[in-house]
Protein backbone atom coordinates (compact mmCIF):
# COMPACT_ATOMS: atom_id res chain seq x y z
CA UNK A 1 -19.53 -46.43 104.96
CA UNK A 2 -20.04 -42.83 104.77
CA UNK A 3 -16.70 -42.82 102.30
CA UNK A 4 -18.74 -45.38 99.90
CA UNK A 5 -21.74 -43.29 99.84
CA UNK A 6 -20.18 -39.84 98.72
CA UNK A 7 -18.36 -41.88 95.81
CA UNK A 8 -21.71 -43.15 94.85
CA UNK A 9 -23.65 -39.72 95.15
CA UNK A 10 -20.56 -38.21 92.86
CA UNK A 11 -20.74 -40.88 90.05
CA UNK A 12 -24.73 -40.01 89.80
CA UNK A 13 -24.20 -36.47 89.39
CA UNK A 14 -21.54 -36.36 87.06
CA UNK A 15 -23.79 -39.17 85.07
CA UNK A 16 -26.57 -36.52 85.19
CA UNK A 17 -24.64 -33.58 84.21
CA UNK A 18 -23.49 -35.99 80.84
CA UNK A 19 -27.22 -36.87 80.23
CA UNK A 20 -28.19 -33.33 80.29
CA UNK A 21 -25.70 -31.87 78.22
CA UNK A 22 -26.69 -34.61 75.30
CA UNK A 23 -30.58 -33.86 75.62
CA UNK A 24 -29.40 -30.17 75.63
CA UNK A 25 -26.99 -29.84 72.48
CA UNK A 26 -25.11 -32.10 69.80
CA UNK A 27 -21.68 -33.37 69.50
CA UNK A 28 -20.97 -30.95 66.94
CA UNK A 29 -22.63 -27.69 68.52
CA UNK A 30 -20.84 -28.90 71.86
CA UNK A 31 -17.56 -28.10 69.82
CA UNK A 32 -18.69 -25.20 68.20
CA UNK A 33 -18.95 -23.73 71.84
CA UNK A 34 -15.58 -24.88 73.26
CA UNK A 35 -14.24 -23.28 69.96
CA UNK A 36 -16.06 -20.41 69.88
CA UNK A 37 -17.72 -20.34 65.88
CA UNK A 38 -21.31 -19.90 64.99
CA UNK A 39 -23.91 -21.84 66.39
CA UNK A 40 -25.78 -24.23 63.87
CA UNK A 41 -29.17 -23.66 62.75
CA UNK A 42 -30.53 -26.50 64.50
CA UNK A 43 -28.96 -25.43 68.02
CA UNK A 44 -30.74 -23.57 70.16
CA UNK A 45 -28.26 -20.48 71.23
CA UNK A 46 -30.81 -19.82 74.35
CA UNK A 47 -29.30 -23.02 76.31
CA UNK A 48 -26.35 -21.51 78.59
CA UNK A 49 -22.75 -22.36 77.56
CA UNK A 50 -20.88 -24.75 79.62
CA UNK A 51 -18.11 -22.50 79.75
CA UNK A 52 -19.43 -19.58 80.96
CA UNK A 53 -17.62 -19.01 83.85
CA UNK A 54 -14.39 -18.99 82.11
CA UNK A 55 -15.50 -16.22 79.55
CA UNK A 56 -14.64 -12.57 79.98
CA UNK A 57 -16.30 -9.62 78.54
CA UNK A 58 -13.42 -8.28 77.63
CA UNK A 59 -11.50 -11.70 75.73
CA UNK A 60 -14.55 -13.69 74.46
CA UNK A 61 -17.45 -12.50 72.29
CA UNK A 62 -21.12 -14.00 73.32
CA UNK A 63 -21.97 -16.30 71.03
CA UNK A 64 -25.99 -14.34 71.06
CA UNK A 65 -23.99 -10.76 70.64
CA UNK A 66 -24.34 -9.50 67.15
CA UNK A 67 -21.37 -9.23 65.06
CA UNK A 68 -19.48 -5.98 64.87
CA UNK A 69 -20.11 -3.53 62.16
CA UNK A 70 -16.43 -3.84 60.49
CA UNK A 71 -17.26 -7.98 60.23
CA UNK A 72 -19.81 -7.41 58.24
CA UNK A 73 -18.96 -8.84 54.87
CA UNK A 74 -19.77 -7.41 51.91
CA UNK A 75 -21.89 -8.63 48.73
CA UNK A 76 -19.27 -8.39 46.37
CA UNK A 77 -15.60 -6.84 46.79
CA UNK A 78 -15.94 -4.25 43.68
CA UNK A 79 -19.07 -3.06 45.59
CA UNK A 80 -16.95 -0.92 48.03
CA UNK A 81 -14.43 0.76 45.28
CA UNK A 82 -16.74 3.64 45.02
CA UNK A 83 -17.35 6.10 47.35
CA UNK A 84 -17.98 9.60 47.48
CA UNK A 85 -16.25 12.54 49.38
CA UNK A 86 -16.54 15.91 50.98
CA UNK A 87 -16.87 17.79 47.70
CA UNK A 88 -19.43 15.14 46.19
CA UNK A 89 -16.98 13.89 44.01
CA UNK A 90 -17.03 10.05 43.35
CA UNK A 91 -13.59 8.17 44.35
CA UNK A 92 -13.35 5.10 43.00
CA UNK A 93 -10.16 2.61 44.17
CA UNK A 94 -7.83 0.15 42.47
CA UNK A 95 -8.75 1.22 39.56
CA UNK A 96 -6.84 -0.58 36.39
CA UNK A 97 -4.82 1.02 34.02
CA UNK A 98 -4.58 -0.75 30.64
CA UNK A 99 -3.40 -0.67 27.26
CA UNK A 100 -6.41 1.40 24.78
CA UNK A 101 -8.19 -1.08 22.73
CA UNK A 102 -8.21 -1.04 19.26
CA UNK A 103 -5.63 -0.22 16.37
CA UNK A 104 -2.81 2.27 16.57
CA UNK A 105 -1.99 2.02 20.46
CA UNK A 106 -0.25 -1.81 21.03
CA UNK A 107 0.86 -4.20 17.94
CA UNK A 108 2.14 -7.32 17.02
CA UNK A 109 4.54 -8.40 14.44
CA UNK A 110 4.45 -11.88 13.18
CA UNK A 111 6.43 -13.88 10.41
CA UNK A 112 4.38 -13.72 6.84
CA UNK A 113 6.32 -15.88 5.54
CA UNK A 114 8.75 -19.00 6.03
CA UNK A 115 12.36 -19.07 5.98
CA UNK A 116 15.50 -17.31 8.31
CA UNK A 117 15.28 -14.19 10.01
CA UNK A 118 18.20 -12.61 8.87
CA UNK A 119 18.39 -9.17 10.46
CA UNK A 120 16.37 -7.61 13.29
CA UNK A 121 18.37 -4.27 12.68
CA UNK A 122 17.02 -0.35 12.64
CA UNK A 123 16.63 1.62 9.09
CA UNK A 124 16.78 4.78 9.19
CA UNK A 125 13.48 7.21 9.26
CA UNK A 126 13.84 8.04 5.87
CA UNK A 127 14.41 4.31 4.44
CA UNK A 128 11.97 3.82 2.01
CA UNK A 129 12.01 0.52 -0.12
CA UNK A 130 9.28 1.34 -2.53
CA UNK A 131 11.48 3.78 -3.66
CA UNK A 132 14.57 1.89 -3.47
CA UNK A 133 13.11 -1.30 -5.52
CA UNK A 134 12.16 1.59 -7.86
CA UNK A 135 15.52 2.76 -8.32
CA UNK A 136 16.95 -0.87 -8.90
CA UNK A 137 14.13 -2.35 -10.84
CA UNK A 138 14.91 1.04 -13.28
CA UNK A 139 18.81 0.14 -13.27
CA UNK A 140 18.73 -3.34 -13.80
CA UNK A 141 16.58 -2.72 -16.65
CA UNK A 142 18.48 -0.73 -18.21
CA UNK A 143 21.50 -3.07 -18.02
CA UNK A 144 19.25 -5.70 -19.18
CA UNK A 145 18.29 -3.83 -22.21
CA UNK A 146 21.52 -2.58 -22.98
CA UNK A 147 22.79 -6.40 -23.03
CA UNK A 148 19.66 -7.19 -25.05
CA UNK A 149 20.60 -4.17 -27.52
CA UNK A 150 24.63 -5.55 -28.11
CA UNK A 151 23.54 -9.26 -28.48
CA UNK A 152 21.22 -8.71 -31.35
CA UNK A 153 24.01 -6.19 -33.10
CA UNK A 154 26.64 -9.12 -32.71
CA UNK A 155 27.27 -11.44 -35.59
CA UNK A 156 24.73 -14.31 -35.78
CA UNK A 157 26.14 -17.60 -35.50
CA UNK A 158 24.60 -19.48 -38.91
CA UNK A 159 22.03 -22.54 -38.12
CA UNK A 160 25.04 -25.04 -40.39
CA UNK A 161 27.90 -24.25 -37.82
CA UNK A 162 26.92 -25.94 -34.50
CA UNK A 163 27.89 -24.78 -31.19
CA UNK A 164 31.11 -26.73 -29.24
CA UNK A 165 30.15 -28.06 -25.72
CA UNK A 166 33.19 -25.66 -24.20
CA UNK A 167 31.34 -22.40 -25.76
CA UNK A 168 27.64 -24.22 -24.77
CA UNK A 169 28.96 -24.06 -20.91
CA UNK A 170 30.94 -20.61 -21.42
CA UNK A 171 27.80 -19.42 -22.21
CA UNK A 172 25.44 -20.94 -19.32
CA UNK A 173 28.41 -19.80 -17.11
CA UNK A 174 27.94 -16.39 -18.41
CA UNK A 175 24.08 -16.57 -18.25
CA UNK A 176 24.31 -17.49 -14.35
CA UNK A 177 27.05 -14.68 -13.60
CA UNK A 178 25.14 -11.80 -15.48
CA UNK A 179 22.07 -13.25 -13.20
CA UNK A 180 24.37 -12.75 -9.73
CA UNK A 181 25.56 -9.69 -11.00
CA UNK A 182 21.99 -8.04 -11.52
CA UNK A 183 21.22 -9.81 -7.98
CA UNK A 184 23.84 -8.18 -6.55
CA UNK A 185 22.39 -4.93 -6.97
CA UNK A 186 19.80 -5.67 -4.60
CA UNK A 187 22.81 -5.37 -1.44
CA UNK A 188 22.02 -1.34 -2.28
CA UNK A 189 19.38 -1.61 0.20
CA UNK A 190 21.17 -3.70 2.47
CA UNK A 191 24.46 -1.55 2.84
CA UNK A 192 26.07 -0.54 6.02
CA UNK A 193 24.08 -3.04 8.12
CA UNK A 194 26.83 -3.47 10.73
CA UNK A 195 26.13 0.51 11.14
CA UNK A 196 22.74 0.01 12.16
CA UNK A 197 22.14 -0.88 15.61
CA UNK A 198 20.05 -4.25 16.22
CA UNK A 199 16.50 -4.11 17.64
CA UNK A 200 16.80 -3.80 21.70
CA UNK A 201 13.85 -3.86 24.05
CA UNK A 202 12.76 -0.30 24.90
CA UNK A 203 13.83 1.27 21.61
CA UNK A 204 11.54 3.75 20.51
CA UNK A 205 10.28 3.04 16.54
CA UNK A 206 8.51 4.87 14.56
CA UNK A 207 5.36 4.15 12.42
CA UNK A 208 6.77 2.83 9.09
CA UNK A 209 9.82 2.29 10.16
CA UNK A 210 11.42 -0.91 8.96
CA UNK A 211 13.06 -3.27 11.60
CA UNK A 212 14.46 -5.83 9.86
CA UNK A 213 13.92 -8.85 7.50
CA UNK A 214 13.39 -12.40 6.55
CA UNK A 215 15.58 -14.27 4.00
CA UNK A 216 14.32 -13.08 0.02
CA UNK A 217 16.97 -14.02 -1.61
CA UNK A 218 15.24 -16.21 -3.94
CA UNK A 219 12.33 -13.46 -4.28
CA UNK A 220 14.93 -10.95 -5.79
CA UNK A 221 16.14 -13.69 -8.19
CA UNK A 222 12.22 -14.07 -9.47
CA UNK A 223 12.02 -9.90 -9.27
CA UNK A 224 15.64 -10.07 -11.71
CA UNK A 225 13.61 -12.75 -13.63
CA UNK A 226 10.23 -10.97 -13.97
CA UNK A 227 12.48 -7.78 -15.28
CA UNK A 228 13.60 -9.68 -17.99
CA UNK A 229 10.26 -10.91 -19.19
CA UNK A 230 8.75 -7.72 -18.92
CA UNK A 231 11.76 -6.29 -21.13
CA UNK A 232 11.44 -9.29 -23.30
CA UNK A 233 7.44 -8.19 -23.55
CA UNK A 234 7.46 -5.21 -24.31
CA UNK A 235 10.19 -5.56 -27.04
CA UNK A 236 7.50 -7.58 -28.80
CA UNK A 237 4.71 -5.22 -27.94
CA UNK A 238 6.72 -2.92 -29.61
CA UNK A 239 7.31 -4.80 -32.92
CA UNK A 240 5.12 -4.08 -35.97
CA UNK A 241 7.40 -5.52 -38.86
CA UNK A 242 5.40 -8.74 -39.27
CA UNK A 243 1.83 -6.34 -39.17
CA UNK A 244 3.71 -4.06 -41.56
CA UNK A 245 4.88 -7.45 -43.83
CA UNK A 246 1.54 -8.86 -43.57
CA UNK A 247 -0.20 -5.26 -45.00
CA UNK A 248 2.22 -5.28 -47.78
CA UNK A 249 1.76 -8.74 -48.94
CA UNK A 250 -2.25 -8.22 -48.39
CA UNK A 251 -1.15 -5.26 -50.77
CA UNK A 252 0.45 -7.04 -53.26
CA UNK A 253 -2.32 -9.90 -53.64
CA UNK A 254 -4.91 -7.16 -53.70
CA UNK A 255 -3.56 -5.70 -56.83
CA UNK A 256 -2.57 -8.78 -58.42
CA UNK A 257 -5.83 -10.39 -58.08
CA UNK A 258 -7.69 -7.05 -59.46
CA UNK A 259 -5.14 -6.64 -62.30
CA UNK A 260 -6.22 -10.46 -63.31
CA UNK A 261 -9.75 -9.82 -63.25
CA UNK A 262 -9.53 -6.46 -65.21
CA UNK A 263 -7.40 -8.58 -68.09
CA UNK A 264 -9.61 -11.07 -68.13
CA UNK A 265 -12.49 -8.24 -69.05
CA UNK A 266 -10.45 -6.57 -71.68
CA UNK A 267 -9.47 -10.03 -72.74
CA UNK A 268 -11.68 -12.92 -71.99
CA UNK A 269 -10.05 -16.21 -71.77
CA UNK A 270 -6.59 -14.34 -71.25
CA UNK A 271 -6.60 -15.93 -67.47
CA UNK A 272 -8.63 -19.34 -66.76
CA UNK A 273 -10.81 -19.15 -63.93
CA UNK A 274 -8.69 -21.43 -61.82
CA UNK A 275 -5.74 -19.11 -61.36
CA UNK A 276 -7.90 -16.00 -60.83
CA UNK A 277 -9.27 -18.14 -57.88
CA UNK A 278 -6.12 -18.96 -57.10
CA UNK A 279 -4.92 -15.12 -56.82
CA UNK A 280 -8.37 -14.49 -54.94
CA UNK A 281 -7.53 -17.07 -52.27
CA UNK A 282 -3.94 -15.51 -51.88
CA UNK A 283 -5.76 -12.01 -51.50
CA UNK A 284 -7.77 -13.04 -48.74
CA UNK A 285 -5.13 -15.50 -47.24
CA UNK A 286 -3.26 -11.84 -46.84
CA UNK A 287 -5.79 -10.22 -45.27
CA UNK A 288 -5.78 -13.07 -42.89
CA UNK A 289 -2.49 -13.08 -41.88
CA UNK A 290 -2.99 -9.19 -41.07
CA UNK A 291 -5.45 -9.77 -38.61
CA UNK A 292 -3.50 -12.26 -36.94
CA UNK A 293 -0.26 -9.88 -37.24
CA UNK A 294 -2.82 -7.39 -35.09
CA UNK A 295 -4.14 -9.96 -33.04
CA UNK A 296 -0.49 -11.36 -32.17
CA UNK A 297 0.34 -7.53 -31.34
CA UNK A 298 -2.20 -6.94 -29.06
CA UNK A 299 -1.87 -10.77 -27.44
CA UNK A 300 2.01 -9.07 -26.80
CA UNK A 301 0.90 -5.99 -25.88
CA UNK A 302 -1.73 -8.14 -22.92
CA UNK A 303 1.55 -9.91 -21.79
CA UNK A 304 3.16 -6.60 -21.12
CA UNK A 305 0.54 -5.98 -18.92
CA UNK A 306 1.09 -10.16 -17.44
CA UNK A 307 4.85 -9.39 -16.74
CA UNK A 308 4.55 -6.37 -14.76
CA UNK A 309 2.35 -7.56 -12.55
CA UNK A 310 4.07 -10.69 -12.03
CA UNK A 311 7.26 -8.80 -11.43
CA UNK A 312 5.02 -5.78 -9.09
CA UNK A 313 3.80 -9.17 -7.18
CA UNK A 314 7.43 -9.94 -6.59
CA UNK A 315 7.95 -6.56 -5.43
CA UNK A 316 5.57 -6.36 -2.65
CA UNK A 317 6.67 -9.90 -1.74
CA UNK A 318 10.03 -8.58 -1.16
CA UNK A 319 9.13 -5.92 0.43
CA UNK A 320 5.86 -8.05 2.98
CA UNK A 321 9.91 -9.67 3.92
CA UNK A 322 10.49 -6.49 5.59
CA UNK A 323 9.65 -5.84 9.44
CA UNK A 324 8.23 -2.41 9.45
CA UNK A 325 6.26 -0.61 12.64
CA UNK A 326 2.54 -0.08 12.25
CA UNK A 327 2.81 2.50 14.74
CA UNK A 328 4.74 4.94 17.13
CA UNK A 329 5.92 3.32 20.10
CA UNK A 330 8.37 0.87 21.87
CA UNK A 331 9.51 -2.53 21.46
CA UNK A 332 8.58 -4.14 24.28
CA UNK A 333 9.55 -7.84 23.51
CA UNK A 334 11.37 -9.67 21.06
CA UNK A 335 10.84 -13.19 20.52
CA UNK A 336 12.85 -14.04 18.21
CA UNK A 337 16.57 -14.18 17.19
CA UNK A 338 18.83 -12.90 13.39
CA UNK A 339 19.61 -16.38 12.01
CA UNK A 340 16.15 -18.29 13.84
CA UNK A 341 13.88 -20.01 11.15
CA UNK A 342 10.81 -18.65 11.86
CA UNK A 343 7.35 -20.08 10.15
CA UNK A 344 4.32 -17.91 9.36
CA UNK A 345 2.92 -17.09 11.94
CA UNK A 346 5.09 -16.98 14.30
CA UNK A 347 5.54 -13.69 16.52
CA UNK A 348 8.96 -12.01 16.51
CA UNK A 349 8.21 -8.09 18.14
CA UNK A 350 5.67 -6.70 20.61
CA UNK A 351 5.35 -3.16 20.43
CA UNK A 352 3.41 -0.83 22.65
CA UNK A 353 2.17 2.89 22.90
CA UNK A 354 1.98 4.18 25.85
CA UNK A 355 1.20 8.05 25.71
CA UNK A 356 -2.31 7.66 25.86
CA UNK A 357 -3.59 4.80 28.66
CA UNK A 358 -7.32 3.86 29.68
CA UNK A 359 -8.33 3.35 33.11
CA UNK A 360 -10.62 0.93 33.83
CA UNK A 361 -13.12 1.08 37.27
CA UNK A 362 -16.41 0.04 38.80
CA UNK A 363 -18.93 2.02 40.21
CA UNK A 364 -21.99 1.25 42.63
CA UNK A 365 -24.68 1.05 40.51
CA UNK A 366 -27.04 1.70 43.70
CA UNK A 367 -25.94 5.32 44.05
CA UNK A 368 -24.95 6.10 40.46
CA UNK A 369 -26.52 5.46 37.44
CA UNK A 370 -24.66 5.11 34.48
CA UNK A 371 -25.57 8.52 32.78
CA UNK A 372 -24.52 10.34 35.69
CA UNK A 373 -20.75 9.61 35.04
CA UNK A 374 -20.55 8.98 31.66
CA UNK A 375 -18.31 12.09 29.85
CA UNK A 376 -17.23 13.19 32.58
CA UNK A 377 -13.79 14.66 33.53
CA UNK A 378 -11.32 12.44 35.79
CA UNK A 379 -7.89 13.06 37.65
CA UNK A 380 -6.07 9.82 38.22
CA UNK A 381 -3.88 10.11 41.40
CA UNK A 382 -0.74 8.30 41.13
CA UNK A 383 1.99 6.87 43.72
CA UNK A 384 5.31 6.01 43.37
CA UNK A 385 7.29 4.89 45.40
CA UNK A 386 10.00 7.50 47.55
CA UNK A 387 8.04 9.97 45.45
CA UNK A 388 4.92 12.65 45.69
CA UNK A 389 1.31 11.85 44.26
CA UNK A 390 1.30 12.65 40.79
CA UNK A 391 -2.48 13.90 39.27
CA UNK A 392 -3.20 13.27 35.53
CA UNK A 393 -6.50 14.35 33.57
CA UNK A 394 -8.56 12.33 32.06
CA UNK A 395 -12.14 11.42 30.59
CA UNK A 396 -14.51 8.96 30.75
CA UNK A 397 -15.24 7.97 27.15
CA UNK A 398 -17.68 4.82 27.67
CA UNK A 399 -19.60 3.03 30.56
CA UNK A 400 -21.63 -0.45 30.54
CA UNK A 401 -24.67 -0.49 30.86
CA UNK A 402 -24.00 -4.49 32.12
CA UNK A 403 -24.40 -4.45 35.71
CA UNK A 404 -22.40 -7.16 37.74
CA UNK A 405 -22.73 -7.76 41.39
CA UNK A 406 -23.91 -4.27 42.03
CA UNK A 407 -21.65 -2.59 40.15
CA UNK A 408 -21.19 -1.17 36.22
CA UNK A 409 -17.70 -0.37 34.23
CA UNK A 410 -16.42 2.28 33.15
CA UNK A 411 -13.17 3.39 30.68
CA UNK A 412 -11.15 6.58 30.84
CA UNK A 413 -8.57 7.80 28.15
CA UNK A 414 -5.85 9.67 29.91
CA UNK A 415 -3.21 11.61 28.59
CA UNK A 416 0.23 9.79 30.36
CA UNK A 417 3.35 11.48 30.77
CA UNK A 418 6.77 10.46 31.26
CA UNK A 419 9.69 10.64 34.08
CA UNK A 420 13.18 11.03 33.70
CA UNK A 421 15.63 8.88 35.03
CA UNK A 422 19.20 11.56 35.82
CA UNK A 423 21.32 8.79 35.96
CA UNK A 424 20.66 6.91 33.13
CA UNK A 425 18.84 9.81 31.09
CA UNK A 426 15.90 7.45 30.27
CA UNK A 427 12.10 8.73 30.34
CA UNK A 428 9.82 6.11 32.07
CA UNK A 429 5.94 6.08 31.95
CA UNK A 430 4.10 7.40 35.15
CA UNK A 431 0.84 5.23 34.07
CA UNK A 432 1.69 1.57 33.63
CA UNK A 433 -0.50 -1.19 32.21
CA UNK A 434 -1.59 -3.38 35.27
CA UNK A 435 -1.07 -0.96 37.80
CA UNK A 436 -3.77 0.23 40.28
CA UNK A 437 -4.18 4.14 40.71
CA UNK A 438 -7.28 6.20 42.97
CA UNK A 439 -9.41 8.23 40.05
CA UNK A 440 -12.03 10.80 41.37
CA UNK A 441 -14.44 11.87 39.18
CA UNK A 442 -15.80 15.01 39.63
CA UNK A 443 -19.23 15.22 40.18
CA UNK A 444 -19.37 18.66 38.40
């Protein structure tokens, strides 16, 4: 009996101990106990934890102890870049190093035009193709001339004797070689291109220099073809004989018409007024035909002016086919392939300088106001590895006045300098784009 009653006494305490630990806390604070996390808002962290007893100081926090001071998390992670040290000097951490903005320090080459990208070759320094289209647009017209000069000394076929269809295609035959024969002259510029080396990544360009090209071939035929016209132009710019005819017949119906008109006054009724209108008309029919003379003159001298700048037009085409460097640098990428149709547009060379790098940072805007660091004089401490800290000088050319969660920007040009490599006799940059580095600023 006494067996039953202990049983019954133990099931109405444990039942109690249930009840009061669901009045006391909820399911989901009960488990934020056992696991040890916050307490919720709603639960009140007075009420004693169930598990007490099997807490130690020494393993488990109390959940009413506050947190320790290296939990605390900060307001925003860029906050706590900036400090400052023993000398006063601010030290700012992870900052960025990045390629300068703005012309002259990273570029890229793109196709402007369409068609095959025949060579991606080095020219030498001193390659210049203004001066080479110079040279051959100055021969070629000389030949051209000179071929103009025989064929209107040769014997002129007479408009009675017609021409056979064997001599019609000799002739076109003739017409299209003398055109791939003036072409030809063009390869001048092109020689020894299996002696320059092709483009490679890390070879150092300079500004100007040309790289390589797209397909013109077609361009120089319209540049052989613009020659010609502007030859052809100016040979009739040049040509007076029909002003000079048109003067001497003007001449001619000048005095006729005068010596008419004085015979008719020594003799009237020598000449009937018909014909002396007649010989008045032809006068200033002559006259006419001298202004037109002039005006057909200066319309050939105007088309002079037409044909050179249709063939100068071709000439910078030809030569916007050429890949040349906009600046000093590297080529850091190539995208493109020799023999790879490439449409405008597209990019074919990446080129970087990277003697002069800015370094980007953030500073607390709570203990330094922008002013304060603005101009001032930098030393960017950098680590390589198996190798000793390296310090470079710099300056801090511009800071935002934009603050962001707590903090404000700021960008330093530094000069960067190079390492070289014993082995393989290759310098390397010690500042690389997207690599973090310590900068201290010096507070004086």
């Amino acid at each position: 009996m006494s067996k039953q009653i202990d049983w019954i006494a133990r099931a109405f305490l444990a039942c109690a101990v249930v009840a009061a630990c669901e009045l006391g806390f909820g399911q989901d604070d009960y488990e934020n106990v056992v696991l040890g996390r916050a307490a919720s808002s709603d639960f009140d962290q007075n009420v004693p934890s169930p598990l007490g007893s099997l807490q130690t100081p020494g393993n488990s926090p109390s959940l009413n102890a506050a947190p320790a001071p290296d939990a605390t998390i900060e307001s925003s992670a860029v906050a706590a870049s900036s400090s400052t040290n023993a000398a006063g000097d601010i030290v700012v951490r992870n900052a960025k190093v990045e390629v300068p903005k703005g012309e002259g320090y990273e570029a890229l080459i793109s196709a402007n035009g369409q068609g095959l990208l025949d060579e991606l070759r080095l020219y030498n320094d001193d390659y210049d193709l203004g001066q080479e289209l110079q040279k051959l647009s100055e021969s070629i017209a000389k030949e051209i001339a000179n071929d103009q000069a025989q064929d209107s000394g040769s014997t002129v076929k007479s408009p009675d004797e017609p021409e056979t269809a064997a001599e019609t295609e000799a002739n076109a035959l003739a017409a299209v070689a003398r055109q791939f024969e003036l072409l030809s002259k063009f390869e001048f510029a092109e020689k020894n291109e299996s002696e320059r080396p092709q483009l490679t990544r890390g070879m150092v360009v300079k500004k100007g220099q040309y790289l390589g090209r797209l397909q013109d071939d077609e361009l120089k035929q319209e540049f052989v073809v613009a020659l010609q016209e502007l030859l052809v132009a100016r040979k009739e710019a040049e040509k007076t004989l029909e002003v000079d005819v048109a003067f001497a017949a003007a001449e001619v119906a000048k005095a006729s018409y005068r010596r008419a008109t004085a015979l008719n006054k020594s003799m009237p009724g020598a000449i009937s007024p018909e014909e002396i209108d007649e010989k008045k008309y032809d006068w200033i029919r002559a006259n006419k035909s001298v202004e037109k003379a002039q005006y057909d003159l200066e319309v050939n001298r105007e088309k002079v002016k037409v044909s050179l700048a249709r063939a100068n037009a071709t000439m910078v085409q030809i030569r916007n086919r050429k890949l040349r460097s906009p600046i000093d640098g590297f080529i850091d990428e190539i995208y493109q392939n020799e023999g790879q149709w490439v449409r405008e547009g597209d990019q074919i060379l990446h080129i970087l300088r990277l003697d002069k790098v800015q370094v980007t940072g953030t500073i607390d805007a709570s203990q330094y106001a922008p002013e304060d660091v603005d101009g001032k004089t930098i030393f960017v401490t950098v680590r390589r590895p198996g190798a000793e800290p390296v310090d470079l000088t710099g300056k801090i050319v511009y800071v935002r006045q934009v603050i962001e969660s707590g903090c404000y920007y700021f960008y330093a040009d530094v000069e960067n300098k190079t390492v070289r490599n014993k082995e393989t006799g290759k310098d390397y940059w010690l500042l690389n784009p997207g690599s973090l580095v310590t900068v201290t600023i010096k507070a004086k």
